[in-house]
PDB file of N, CA and C in Angstrom:
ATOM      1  N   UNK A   1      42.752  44.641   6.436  1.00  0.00           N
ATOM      2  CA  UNK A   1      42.444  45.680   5.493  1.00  0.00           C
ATOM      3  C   UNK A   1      43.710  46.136   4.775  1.00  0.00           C
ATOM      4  N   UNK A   2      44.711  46.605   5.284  1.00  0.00           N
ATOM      5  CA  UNK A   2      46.268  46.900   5.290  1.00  0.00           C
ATOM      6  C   UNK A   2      46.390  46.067   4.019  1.00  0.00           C
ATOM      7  N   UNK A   3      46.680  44.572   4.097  1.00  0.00           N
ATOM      8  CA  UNK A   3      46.994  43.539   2.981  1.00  0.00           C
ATOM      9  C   UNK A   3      46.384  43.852   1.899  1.00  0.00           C
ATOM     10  N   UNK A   4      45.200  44.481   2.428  1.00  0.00           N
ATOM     11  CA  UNK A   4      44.379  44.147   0.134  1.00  0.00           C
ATOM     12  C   UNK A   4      44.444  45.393  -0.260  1.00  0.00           C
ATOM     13  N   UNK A   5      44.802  46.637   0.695  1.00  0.00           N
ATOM     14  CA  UNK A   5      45.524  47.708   0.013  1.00  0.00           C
ATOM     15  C   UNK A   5      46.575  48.108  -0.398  1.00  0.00           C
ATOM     16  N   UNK A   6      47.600  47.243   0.181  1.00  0.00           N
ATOM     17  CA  UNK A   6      48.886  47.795   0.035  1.00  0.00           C
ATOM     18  C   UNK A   6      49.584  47.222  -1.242  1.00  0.00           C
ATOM     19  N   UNK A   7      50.032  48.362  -1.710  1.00  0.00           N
ATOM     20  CA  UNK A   7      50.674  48.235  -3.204  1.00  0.00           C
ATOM     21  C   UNK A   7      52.143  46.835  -2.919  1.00  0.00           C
ATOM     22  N   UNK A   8      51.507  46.231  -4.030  1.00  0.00           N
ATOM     23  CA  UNK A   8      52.762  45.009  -3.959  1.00  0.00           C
ATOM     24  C   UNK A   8      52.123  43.597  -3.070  1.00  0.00           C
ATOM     25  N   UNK A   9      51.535  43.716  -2.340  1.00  0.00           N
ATOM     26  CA  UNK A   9      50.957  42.845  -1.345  1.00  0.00           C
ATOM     27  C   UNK A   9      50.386  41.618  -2.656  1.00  0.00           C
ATOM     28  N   UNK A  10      50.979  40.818  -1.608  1.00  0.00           N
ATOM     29  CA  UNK A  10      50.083  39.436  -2.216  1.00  0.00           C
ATOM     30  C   UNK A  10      48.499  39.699  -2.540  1.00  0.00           C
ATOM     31  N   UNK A  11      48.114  39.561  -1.337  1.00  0.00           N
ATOM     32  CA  UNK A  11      46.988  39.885  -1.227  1.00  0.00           C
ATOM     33  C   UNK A  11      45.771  40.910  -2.012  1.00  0.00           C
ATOM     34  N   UNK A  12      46.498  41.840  -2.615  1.00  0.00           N
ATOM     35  CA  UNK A  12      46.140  43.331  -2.922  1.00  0.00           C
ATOM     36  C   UNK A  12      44.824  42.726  -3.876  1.00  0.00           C
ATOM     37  N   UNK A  13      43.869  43.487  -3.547  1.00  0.00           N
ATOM     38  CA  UNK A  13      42.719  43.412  -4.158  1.00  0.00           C
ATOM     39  C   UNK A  13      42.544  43.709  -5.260  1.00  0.00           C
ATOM     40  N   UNK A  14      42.006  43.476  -6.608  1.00  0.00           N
ATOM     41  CA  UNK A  14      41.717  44.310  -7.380  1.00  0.00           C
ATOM     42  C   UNK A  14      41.038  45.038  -7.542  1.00  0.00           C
ATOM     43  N   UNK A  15      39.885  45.202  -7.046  1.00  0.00           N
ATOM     44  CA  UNK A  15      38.769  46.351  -6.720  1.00  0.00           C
ATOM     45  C   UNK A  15      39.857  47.519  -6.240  1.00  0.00           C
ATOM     46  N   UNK A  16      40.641  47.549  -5.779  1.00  0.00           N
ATOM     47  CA  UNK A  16      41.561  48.678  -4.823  1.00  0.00           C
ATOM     48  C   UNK A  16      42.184  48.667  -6.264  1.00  0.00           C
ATOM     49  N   UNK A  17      43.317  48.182  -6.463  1.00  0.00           N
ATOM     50  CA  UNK A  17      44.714  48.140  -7.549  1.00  0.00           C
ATOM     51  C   UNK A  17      43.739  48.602  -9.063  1.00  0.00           C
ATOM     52  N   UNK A  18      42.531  48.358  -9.733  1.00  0.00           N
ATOM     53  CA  UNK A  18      42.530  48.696 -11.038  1.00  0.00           C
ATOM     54  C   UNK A  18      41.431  49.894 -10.800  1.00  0.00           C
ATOM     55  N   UNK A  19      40.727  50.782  -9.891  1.00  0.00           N
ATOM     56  CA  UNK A  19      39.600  51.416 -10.214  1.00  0.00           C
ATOM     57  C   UNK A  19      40.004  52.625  -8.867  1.00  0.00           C
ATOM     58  N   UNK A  20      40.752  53.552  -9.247  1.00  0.00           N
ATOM     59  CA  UNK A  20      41.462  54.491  -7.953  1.00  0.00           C
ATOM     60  C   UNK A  20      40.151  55.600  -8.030  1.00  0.00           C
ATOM     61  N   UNK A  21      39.130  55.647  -9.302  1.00  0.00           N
ATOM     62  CA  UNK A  21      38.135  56.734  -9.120  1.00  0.00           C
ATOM     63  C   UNK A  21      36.882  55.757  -8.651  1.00  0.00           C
ATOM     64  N   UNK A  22      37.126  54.655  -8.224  1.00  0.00           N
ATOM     65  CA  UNK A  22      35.588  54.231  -7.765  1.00  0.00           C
ATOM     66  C   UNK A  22      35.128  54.317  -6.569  1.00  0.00           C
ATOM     67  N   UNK A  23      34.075  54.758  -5.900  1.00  0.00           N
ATOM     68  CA  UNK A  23      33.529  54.857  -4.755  1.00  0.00           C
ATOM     69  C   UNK A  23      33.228  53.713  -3.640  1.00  0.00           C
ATOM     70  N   UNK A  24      33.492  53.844  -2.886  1.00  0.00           N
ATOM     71  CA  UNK A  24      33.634  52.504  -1.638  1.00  0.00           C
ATOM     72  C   UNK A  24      32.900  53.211  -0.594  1.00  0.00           C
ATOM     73  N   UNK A  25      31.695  52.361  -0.042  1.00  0.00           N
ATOM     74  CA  UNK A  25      31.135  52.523   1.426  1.00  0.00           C
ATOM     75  C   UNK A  25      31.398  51.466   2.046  1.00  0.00           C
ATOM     76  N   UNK A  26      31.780  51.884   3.591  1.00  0.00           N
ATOM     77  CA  UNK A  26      32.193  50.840   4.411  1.00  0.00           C
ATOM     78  C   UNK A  26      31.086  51.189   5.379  1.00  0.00           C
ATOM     79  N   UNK A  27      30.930  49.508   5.905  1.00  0.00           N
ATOM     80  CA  UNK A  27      29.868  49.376   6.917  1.00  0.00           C
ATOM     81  C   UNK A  27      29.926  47.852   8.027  1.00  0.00           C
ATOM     82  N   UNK A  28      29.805  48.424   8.925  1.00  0.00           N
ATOM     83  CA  UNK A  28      29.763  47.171   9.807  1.00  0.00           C
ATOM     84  C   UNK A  28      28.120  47.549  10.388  1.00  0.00           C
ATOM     85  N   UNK A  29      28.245  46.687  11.583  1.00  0.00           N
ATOM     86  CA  UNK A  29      26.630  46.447  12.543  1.00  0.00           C
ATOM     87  C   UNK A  29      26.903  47.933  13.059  1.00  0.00           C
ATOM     88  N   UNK A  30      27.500  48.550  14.101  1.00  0.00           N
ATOM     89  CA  UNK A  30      27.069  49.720  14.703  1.00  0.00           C
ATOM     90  C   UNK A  30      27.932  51.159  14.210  1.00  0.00           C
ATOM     91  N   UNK A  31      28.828  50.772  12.897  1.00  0.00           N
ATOM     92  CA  UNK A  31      29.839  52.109  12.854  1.00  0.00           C
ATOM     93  C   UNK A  31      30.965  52.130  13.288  1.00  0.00           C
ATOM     94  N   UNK A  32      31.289  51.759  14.161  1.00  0.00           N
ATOM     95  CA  UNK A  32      32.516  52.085  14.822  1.00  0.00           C
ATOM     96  C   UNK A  32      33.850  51.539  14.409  1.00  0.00           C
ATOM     97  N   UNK A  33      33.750  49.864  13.443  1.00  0.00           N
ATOM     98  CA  UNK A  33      34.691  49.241  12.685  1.00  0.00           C
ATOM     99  C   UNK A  33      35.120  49.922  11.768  1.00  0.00           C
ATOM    100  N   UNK A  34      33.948  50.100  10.930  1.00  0.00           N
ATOM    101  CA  UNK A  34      33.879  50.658   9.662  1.00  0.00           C
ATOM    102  C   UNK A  34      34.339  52.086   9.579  1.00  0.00           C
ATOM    103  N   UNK A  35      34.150  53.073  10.847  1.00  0.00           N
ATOM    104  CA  UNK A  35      34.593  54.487  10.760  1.00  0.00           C
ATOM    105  C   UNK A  35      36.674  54.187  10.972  1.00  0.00           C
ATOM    106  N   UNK A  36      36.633  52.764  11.612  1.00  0.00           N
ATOM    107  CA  UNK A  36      38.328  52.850  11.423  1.00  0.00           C
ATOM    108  C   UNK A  36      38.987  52.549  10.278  1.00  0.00           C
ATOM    109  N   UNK A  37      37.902  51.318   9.848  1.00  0.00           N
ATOM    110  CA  UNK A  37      38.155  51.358   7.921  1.00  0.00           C
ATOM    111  C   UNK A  37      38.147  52.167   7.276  1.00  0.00           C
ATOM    112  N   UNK A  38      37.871  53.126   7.326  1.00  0.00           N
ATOM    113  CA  UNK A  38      37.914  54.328   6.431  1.00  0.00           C
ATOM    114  C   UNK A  38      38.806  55.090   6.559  1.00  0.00           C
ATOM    115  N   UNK A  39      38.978  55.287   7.949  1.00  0.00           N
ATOM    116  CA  UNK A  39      40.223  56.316   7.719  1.00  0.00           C
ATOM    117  C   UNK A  39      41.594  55.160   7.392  1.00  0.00           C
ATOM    118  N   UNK A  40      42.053  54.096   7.683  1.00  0.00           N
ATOM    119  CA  UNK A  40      42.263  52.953   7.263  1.00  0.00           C
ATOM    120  C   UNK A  40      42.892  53.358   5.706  1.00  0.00           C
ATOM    121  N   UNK A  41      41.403  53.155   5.115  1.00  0.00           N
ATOM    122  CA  UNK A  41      41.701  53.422   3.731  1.00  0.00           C
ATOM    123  C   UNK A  41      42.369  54.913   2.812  1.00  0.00           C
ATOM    124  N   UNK A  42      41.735  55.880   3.727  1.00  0.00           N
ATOM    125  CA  UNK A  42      42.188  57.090   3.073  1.00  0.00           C
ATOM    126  C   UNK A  42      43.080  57.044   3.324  1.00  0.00           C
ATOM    127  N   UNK A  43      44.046  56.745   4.897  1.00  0.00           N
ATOM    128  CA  UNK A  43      45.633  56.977   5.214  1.00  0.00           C
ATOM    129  C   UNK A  43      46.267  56.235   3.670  1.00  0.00           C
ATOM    130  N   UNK A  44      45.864  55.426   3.384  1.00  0.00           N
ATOM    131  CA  UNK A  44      46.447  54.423   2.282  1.00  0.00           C
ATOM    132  C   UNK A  44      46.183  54.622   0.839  1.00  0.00           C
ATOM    133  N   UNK A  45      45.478  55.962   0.901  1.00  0.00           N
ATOM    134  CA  UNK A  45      45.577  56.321  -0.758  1.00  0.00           C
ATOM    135  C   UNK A  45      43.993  56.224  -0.770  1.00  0.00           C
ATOM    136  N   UNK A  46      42.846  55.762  -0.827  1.00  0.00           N
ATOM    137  CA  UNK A  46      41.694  55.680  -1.373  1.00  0.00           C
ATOM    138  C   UNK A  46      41.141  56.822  -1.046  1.00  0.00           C
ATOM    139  N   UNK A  47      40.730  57.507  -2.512  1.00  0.00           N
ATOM    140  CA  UNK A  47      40.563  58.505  -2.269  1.00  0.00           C
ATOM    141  C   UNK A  47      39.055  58.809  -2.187  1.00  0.00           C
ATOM    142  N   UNK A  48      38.088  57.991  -2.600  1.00  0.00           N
ATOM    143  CA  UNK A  48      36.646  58.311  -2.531  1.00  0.00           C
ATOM    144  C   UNK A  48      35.826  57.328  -1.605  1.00  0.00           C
ATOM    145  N   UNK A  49      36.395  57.604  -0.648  1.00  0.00           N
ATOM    146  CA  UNK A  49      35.835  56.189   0.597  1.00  0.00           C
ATOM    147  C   UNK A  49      34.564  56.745   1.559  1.00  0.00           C
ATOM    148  N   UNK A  50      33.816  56.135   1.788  1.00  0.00           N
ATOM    149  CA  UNK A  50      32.585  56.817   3.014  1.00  0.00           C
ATOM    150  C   UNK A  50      32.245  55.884   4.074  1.00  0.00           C
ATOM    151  N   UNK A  51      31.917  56.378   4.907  1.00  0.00           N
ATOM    152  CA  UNK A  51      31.717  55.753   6.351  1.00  0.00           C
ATOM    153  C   UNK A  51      30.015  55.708   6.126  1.00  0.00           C
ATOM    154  N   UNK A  52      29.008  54.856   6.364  1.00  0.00           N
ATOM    155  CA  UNK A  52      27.974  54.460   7.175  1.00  0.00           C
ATOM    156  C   UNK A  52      27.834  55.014   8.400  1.00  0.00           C
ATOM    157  N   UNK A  53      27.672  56.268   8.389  1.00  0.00           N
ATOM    158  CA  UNK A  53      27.593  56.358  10.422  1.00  0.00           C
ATOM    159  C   UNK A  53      26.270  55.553  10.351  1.00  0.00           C
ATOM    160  N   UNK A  54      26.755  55.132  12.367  1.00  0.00           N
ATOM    161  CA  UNK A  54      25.402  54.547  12.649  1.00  0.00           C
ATOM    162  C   UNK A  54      25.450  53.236  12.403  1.00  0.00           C
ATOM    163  N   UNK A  55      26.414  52.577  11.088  1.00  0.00           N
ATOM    164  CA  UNK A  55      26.189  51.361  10.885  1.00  0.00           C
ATOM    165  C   UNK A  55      24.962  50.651  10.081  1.00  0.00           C
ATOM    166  N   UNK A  56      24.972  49.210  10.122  1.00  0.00           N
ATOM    167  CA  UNK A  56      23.958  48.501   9.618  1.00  0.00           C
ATOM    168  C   UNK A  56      22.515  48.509  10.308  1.00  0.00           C
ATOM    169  N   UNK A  57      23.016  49.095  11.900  1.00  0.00           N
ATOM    170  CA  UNK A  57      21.749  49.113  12.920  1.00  0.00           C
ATOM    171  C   UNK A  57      20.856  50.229  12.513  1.00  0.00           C
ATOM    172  N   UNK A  58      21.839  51.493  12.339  1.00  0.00           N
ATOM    173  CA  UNK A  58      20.742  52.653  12.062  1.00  0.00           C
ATOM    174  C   UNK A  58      20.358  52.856  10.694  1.00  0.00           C
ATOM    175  N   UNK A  59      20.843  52.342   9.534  1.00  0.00           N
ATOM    176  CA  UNK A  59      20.144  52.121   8.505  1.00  0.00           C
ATOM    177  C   UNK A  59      19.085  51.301   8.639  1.00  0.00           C
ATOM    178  N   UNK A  60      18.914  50.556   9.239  1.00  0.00           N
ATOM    179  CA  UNK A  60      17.928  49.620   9.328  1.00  0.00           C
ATOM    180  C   UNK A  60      16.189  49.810  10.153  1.00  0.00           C
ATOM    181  N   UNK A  61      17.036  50.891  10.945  1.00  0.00           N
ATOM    182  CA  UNK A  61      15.776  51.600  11.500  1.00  0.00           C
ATOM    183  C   UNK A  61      15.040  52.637  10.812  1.00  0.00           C
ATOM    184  N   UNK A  62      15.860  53.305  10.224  1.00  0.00           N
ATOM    185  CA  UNK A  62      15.419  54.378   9.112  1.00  0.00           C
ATOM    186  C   UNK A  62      14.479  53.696   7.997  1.00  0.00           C
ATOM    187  N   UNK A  63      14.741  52.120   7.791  1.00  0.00           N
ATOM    188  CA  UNK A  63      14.074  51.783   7.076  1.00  0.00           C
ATOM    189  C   UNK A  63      12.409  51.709   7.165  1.00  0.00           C
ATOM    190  N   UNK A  64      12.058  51.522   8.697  1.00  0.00           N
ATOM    191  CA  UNK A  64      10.835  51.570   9.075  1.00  0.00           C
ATOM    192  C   UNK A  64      10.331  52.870   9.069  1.00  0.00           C
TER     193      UNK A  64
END
């Protein structure tokens, strides 16, 4: 995650590097990845980032 945020990085994403007001949800299967991605991202500047609590599992139940 580190690599495609960090300013200068090879790697650095452009979704991150050209759009600092766009909104990002992060999500894995149960939450718990994704709640470290996020803070992840905010430590690193992104400023409109959201967590999935619950994950892909509890969205998925809500769906029923």
């Amino acid at each position: 995650m580190e690599f495609y945020l960090a300013e200068g990085s090879p790697l650095q994403a452009v979704a991150f590097k050209n759009a600092p007001d766009k909104e990002f949800v992060v999500l894995c299967n149960l939450g718990r990845q994704s709640m470290l991605a996020t803070e992840t991202m905010q430590d690193m500047g992104v400023k409109n980032v959201k967590n999935l609590v619950g994950g892909y599992a509890e969205w998925k139940k809500k769906l029923k």
